[in-house]
PDB file of N, CA and C in Angstrom:
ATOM      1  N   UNK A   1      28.850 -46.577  14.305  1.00  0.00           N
ATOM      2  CA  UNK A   1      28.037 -46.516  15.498  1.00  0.00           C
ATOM      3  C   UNK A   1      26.616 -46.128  15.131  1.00  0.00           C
ATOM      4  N   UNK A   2      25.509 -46.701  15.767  1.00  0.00           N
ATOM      5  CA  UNK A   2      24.470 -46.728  15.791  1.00  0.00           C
ATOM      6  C   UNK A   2      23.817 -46.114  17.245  1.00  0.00           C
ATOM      7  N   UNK A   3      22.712 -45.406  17.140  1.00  0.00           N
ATOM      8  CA  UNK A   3      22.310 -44.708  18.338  1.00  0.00           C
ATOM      9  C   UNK A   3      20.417 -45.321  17.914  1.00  0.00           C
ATOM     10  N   UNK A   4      20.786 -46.428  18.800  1.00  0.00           N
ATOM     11  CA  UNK A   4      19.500 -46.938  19.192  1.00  0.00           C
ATOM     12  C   UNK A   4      18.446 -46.044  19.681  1.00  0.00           C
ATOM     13  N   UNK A   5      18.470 -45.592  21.217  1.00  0.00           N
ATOM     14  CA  UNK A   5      17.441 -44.918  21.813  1.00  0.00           C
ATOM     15  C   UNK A   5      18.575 -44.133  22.421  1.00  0.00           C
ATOM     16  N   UNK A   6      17.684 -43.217  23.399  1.00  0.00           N
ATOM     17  CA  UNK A   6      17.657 -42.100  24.817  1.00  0.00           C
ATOM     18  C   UNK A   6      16.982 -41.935  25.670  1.00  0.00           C
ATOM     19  N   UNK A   7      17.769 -41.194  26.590  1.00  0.00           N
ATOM     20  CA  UNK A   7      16.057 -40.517  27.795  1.00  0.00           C
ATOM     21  C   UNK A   7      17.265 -39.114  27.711  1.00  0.00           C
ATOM     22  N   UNK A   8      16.676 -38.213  27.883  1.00  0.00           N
ATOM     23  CA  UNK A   8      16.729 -37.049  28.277  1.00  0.00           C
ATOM     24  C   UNK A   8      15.719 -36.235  29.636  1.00  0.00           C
ATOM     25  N   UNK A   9      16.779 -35.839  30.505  1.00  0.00           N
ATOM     26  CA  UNK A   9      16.015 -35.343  31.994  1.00  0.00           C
ATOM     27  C   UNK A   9      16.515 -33.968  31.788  1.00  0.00           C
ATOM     28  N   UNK A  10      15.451 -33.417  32.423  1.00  0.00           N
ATOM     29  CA  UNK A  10      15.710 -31.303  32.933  1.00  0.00           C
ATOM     30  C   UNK A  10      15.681 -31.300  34.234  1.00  0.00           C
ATOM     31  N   UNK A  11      16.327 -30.932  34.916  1.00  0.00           N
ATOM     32  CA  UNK A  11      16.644 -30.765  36.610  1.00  0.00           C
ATOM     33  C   UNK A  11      16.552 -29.191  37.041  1.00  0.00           C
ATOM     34  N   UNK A  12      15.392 -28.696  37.566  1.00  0.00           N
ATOM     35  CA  UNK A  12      15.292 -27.616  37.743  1.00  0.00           C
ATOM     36  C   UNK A  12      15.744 -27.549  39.747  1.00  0.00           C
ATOM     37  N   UNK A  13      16.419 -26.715  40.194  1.00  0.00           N
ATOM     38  CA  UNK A  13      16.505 -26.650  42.133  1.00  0.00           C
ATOM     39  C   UNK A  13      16.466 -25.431  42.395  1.00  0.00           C
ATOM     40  N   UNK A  14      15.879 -25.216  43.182  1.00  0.00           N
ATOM     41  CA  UNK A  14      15.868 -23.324  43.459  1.00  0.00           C
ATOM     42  C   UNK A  14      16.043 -23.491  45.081  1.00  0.00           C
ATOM     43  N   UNK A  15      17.071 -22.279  45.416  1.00  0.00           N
ATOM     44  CA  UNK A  15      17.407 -22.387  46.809  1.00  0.00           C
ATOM     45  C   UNK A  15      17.185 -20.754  47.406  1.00  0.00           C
ATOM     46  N   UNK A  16      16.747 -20.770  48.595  1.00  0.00           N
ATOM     47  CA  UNK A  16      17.104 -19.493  49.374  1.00  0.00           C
ATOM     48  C   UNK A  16      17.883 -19.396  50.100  1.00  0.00           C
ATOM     49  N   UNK A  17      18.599 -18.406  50.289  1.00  0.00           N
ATOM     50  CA  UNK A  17      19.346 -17.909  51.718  1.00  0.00           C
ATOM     51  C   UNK A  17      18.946 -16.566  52.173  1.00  0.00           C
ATOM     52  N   UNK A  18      19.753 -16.282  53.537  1.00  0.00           N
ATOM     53  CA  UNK A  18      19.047 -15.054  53.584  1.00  0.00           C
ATOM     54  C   UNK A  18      20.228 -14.614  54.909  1.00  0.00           C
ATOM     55  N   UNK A  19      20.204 -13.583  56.020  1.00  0.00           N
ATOM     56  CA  UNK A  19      20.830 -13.352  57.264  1.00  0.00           C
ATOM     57  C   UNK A  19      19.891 -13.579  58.264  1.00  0.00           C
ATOM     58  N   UNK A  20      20.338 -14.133  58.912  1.00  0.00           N
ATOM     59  CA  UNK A  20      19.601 -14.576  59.957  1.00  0.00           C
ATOM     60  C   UNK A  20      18.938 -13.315  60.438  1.00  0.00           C
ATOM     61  N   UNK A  21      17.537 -13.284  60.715  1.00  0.00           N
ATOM     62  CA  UNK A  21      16.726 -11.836  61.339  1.00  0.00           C
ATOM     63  C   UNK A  21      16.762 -10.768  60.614  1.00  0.00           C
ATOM     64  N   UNK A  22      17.311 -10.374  59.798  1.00  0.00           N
ATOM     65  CA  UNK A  22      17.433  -9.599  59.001  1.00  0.00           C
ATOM     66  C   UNK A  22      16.898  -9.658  57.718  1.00  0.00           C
ATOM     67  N   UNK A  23      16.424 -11.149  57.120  1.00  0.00           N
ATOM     68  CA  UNK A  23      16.110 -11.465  55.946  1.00  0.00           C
ATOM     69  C   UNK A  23      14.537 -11.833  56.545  1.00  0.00           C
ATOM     70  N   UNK A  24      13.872 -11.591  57.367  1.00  0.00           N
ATOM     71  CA  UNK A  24      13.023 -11.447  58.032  1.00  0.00           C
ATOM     72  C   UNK A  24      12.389 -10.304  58.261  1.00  0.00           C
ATOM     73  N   UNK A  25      13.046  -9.209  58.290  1.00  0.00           N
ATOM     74  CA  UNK A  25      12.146  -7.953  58.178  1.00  0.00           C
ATOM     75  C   UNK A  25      11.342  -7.799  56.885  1.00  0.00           C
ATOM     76  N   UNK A  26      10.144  -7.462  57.003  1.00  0.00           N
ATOM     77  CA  UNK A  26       9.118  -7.304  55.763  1.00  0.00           C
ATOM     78  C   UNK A  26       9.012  -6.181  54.800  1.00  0.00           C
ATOM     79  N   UNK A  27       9.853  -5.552  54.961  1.00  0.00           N
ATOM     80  CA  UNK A  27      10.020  -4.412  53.026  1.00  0.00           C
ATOM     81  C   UNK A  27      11.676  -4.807  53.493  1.00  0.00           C
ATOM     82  N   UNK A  28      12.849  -4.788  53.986  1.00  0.00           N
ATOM     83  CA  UNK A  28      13.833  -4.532  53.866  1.00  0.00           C
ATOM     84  C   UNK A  28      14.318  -6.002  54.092  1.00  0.00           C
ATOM     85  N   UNK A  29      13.494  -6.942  53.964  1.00  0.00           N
ATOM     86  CA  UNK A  29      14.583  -7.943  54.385  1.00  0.00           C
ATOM     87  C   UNK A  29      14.746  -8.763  52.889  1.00  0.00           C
ATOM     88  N   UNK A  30      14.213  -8.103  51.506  1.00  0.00           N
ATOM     89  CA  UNK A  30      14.843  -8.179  50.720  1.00  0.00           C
ATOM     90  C   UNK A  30      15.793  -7.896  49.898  1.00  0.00           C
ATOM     91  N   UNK A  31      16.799  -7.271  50.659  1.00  0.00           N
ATOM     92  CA  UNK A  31      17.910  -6.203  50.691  1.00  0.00           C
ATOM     93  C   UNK A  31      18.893  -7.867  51.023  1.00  0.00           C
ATOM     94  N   UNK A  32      18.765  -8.445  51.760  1.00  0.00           N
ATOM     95  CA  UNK A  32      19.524  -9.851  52.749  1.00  0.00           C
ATOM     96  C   UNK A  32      19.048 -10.767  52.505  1.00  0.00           C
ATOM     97  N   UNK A  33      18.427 -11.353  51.386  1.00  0.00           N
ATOM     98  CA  UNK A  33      18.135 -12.391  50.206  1.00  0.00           C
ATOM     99  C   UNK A  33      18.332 -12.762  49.301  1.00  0.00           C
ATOM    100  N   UNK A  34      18.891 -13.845  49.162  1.00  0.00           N
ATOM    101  CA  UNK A  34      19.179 -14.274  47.782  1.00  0.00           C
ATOM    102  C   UNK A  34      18.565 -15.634  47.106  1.00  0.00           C
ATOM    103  N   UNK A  35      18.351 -15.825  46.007  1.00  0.00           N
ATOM    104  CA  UNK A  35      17.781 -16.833  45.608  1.00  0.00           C
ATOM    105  C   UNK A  35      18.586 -17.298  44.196  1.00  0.00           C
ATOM    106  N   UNK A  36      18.777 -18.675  44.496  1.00  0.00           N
ATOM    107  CA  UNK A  36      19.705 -18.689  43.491  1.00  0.00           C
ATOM    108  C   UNK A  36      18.624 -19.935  42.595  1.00  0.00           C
ATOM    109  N   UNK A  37      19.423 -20.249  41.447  1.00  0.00           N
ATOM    110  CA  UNK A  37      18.465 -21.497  40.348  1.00  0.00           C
ATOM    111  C   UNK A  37      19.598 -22.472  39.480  1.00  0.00           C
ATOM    112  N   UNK A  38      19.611 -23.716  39.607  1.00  0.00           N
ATOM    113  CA  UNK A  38      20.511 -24.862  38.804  1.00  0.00           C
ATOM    114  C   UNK A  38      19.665 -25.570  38.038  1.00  0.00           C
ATOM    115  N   UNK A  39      20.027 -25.568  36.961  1.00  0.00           N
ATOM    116  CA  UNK A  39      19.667 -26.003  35.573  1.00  0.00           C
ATOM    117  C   UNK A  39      20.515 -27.231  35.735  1.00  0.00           C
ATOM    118  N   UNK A  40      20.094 -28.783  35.627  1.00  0.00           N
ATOM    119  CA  UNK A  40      20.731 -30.001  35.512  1.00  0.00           C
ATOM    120  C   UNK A  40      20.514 -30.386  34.453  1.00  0.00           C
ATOM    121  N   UNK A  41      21.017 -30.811  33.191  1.00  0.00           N
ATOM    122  CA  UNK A  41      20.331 -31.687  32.148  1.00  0.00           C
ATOM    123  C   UNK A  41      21.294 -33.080  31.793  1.00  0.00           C
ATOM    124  N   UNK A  42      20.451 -33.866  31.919  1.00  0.00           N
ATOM    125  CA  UNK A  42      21.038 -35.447  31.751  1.00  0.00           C
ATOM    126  C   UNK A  42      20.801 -35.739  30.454  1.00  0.00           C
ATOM    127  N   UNK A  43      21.442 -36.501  29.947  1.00  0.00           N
ATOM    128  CA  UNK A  43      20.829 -37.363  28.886  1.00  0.00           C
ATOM    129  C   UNK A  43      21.799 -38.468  28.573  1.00  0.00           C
ATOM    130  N   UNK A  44      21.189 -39.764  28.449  1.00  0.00           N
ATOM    131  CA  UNK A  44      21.348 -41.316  28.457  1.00  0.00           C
ATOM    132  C   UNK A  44      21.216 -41.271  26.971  1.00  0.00           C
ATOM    133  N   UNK A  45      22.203 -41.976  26.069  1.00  0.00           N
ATOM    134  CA  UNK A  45      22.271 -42.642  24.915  1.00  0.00           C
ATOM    135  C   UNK A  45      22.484 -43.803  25.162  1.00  0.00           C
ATOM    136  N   UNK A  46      21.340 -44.881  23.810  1.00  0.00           N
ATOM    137  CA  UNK A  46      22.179 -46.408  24.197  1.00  0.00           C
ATOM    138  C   UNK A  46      22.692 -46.042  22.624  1.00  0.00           C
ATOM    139  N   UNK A  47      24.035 -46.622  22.764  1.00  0.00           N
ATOM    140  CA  UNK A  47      25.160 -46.852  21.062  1.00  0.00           C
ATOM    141  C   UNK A  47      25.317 -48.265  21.018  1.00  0.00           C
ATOM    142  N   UNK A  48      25.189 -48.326  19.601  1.00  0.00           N
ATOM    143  CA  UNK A  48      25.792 -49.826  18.805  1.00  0.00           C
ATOM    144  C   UNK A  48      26.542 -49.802  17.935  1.00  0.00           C
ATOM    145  N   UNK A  49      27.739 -50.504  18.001  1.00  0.00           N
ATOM    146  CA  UNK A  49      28.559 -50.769  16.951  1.00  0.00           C
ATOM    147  C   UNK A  49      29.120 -51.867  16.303  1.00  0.00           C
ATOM    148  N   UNK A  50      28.218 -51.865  15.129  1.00  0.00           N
ATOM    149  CA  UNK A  50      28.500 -53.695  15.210  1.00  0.00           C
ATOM    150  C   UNK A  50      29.737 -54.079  14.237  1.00  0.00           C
ATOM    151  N   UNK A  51      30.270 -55.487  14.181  1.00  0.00           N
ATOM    152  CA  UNK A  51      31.557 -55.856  14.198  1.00  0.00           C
ATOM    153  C   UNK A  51      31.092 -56.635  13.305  1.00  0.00           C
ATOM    154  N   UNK A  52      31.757 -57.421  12.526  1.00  0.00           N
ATOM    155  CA  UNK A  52      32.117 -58.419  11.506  1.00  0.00           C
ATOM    156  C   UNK A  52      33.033 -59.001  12.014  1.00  0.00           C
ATOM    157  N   UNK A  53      32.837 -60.724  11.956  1.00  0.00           N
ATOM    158  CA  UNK A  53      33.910 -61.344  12.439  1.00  0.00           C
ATOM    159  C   UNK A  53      34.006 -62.294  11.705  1.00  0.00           C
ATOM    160  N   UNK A  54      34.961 -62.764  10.773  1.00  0.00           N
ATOM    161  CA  UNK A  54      35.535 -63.204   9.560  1.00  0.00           C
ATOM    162  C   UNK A  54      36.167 -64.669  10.477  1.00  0.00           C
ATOM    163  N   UNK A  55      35.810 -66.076   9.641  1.00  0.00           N
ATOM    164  CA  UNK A  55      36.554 -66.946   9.976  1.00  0.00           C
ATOM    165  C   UNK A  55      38.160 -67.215   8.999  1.00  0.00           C
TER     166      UNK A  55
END
């Protein structure tokens, strides 16, 4: 096998949640927050494998 090319991708997503009204108060409503983070990583190989074909 042969490894012609690639692409390689980084997928960064960042999400909030929080309680409703509560994650809203301004010094304490980071007590009722959360923030979370997903790391995606792709990556595409093209492969070759070449054959011999004998008559």
């Amino acid at each position: 096998m042969v490894i012609i090319g690639g692409l390689i991708s980084n997928r960064e997503e960042f999400s909030d949640s929080q309680i409703p009204f509560l994650g809203d108060i301004p010094v304490l409503g980071y007590l009722f927050k959360s923030r979370s983070k997903t790391v995606t990583k792709t990556e595409l190989v093209i492969l070759l494998q070449p054959v011999i074909i004998s008559k």
